[in-house]
Structures are given as C-alpha cells and as structure tokens.
N, C-alpha and C. Protein backbone atom coordinates (compact mmCIF):
# COMPACT_ATOMS: atom_id res chain seq x y z
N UNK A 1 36.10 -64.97 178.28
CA UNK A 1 36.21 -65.93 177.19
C UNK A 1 35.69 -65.33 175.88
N UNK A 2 35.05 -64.48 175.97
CA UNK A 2 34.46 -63.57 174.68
C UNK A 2 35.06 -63.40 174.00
N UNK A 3 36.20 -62.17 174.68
CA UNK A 3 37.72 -61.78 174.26
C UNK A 3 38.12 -62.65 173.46
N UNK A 4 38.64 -63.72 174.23
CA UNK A 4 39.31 -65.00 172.91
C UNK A 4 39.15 -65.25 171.74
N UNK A 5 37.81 -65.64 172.15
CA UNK A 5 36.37 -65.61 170.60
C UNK A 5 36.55 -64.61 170.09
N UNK A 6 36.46 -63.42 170.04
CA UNK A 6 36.43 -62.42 169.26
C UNK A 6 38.64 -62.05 168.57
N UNK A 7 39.10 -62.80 169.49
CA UNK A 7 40.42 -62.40 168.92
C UNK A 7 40.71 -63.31 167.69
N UNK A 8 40.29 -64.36 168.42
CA UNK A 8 40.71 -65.60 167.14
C UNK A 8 39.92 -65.26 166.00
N UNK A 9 38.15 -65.02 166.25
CA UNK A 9 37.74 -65.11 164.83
C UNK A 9 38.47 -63.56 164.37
N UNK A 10 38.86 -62.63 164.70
CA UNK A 10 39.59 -61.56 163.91
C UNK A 10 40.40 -62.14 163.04
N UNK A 11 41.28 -62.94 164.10
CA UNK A 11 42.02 -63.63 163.08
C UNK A 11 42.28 -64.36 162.02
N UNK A 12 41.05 -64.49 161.71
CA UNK A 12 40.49 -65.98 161.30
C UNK A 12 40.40 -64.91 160.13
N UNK A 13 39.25 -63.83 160.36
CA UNK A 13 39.40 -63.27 158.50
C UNK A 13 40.08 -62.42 158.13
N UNK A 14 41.26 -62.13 159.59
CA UNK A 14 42.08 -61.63 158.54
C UNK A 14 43.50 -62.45 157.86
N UNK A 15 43.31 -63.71 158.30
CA UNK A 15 44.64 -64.64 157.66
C UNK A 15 44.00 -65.15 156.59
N UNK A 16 42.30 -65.28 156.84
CA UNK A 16 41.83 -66.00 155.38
C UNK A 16 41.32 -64.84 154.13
N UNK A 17 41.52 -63.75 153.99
CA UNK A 17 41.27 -62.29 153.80
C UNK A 17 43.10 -62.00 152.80
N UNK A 18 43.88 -62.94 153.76
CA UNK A 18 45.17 -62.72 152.92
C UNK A 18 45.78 -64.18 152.45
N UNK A 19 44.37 -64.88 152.29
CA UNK A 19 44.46 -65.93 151.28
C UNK A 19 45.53 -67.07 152.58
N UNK A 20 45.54 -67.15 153.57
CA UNK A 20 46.55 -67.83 154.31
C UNK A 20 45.48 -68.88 155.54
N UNK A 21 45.62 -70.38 155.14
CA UNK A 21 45.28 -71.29 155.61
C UNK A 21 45.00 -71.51 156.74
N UNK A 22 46.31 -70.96 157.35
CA UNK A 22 45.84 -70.93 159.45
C UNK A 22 44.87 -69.77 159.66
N UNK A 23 44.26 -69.01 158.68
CA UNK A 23 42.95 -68.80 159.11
C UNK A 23 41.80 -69.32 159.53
N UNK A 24 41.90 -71.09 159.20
CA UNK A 24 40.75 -72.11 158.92
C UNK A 24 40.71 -72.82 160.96
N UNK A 25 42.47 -72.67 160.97
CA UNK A 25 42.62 -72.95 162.42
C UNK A 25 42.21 -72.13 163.89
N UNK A 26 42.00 -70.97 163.38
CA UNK A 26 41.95 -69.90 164.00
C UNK A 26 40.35 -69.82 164.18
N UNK A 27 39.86 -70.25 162.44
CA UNK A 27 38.55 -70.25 162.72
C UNK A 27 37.83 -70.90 163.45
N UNK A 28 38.47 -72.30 163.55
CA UNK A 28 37.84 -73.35 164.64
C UNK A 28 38.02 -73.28 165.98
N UNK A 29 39.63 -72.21 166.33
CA UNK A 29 39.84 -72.26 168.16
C UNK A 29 38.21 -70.86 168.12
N UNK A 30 38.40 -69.76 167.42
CA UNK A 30 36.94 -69.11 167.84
C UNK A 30 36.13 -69.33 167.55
N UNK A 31 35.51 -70.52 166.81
CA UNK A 31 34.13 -70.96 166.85
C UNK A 31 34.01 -72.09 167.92
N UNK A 32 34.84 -72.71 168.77
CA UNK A 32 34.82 -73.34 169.38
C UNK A 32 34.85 -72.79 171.17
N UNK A 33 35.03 -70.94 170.57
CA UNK A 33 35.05 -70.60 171.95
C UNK A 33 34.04 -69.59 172.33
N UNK A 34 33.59 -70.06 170.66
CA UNK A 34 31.85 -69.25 170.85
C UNK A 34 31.25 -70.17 171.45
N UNK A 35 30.98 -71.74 171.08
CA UNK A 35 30.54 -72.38 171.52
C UNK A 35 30.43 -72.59 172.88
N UNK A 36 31.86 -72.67 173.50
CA UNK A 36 31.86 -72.18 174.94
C UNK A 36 30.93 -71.42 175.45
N UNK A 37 31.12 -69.77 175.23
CA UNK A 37 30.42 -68.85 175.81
C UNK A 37 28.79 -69.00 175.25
N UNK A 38 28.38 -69.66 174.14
CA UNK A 38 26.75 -69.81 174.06
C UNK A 38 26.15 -70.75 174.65
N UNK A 39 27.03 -71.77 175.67
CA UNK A 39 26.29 -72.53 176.16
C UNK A 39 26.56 -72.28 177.46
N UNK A 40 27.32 -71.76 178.23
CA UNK A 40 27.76 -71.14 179.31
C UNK A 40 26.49 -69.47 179.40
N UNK A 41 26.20 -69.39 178.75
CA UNK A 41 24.35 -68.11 178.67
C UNK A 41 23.48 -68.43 178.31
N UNK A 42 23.31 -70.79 177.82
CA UNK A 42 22.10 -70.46 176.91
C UNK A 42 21.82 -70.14 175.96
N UNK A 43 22.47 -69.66 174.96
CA UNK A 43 21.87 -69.25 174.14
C UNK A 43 22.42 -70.26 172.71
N UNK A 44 21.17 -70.93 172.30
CA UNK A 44 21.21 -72.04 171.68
C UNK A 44 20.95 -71.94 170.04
N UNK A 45 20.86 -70.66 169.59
CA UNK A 45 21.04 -70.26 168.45
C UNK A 45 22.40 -69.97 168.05
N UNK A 46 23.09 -69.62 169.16
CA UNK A 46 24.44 -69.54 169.01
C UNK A 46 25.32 -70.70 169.07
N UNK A 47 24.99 -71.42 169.28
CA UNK A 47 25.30 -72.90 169.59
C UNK A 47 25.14 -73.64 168.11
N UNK A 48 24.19 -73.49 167.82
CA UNK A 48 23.99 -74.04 166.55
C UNK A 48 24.40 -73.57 165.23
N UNK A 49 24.69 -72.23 165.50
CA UNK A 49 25.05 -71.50 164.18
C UNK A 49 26.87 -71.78 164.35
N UNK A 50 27.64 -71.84 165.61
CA UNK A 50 28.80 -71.89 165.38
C UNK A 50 29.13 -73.46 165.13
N UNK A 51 28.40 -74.98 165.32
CA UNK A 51 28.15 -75.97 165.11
C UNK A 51 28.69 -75.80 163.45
N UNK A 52 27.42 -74.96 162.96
CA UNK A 52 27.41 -74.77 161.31
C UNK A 52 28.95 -74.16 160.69
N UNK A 53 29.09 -73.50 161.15
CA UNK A 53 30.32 -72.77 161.04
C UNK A 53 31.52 -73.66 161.52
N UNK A 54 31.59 -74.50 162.36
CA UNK A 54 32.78 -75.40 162.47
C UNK A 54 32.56 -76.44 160.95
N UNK A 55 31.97 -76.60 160.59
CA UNK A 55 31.54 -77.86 159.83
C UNK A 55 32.16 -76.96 158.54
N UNK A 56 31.47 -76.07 158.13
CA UNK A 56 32.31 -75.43 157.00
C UNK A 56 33.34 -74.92 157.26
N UNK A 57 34.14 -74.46 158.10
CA UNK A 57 35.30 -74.29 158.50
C UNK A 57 36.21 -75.44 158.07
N UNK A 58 35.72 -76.85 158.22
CA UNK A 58 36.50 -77.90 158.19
C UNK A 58 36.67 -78.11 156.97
N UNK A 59 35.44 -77.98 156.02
CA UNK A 59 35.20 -78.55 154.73
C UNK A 59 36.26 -77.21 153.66
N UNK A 60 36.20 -75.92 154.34
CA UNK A 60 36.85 -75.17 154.02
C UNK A 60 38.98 -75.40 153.89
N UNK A 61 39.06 -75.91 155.15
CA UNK A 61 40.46 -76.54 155.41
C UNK A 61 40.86 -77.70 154.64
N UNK A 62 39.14 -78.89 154.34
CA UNK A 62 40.29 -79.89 153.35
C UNK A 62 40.05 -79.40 151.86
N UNK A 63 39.54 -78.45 151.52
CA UNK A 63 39.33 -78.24 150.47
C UNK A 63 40.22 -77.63 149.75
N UNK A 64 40.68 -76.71 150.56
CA UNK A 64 42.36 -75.77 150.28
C UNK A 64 43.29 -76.38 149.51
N UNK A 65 43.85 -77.26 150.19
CA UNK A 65 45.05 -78.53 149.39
C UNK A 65 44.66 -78.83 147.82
N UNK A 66 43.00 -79.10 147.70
CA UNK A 66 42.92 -79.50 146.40
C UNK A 66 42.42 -78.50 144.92
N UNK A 67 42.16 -76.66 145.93
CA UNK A 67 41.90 -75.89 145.11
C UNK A 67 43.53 -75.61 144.88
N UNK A 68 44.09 -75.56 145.69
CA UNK A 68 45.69 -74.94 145.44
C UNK A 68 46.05 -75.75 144.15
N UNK A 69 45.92 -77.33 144.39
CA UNK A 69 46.82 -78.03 143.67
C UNK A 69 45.91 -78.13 142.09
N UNK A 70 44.76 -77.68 142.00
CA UNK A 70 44.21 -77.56 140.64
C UNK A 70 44.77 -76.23 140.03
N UNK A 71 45.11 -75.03 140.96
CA UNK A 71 45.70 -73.61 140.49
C UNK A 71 46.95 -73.65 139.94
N UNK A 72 47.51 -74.64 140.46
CA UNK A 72 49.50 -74.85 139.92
C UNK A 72 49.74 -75.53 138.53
N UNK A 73 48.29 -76.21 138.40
CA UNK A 73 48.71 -76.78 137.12
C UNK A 73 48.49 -76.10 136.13
C-alpha cells in the first residue's frame, strides 16, 4: 500500500507542478493512503500530518475555480 501512496502523491506534484487540478485529486487518493499505512504501523504523527494535508488539499481544490476565474478577467 506504500507503493500507491507514493505513486499518487508523485502524481499529485507533478499534475499540480504543471498547474493541472487533478493533482488536488490525486493528492487526496495519496494522502488518504498514507493514512492507511500510518495507522496500519501506528504511527500517529503520520496520521495527523496527512489529516493536515487532506484539509489543505481540499481548501486547495475549492480555491482553484475562484483563483482561475479572478485570472480571466
């Protein structure tokens, strides 16, 4: 399950790295599969830091729509 985690968040900066939104999605399937594997070892710093990281991940995703649409005008 590491694997996963580590594929998605690749993905994650490199779609948000080329300015592209389903990076934000990508970011949440591997922070969500960190979460997996840090509570599946315990380890509860990891748990909490990817917690943090989903939360700005999200705030990151609705925020997109309204930086775009202030850039067009």
């Amino acid at each position: 399950m590491d694997w996963v985690a580590l594929v998605f968040t690749a993905l994650q900066l490199y779609l948000l790295g080329q300015k592209n939104k389903w990076g934000f999605l990508f970011g949440l399937l591997g922070a969500a599969a960190w979460i997996y594997v840090n509570i599946s070892l315990s380890i509860w710093g990891g748990v909490i830091s990817n917690v943090i990281i989903v939360v700005i991940l999200i705030h990151g995703w609705w925020s997109w729509d309204k930086t775009r649409t202030k850039e067009a005008k």
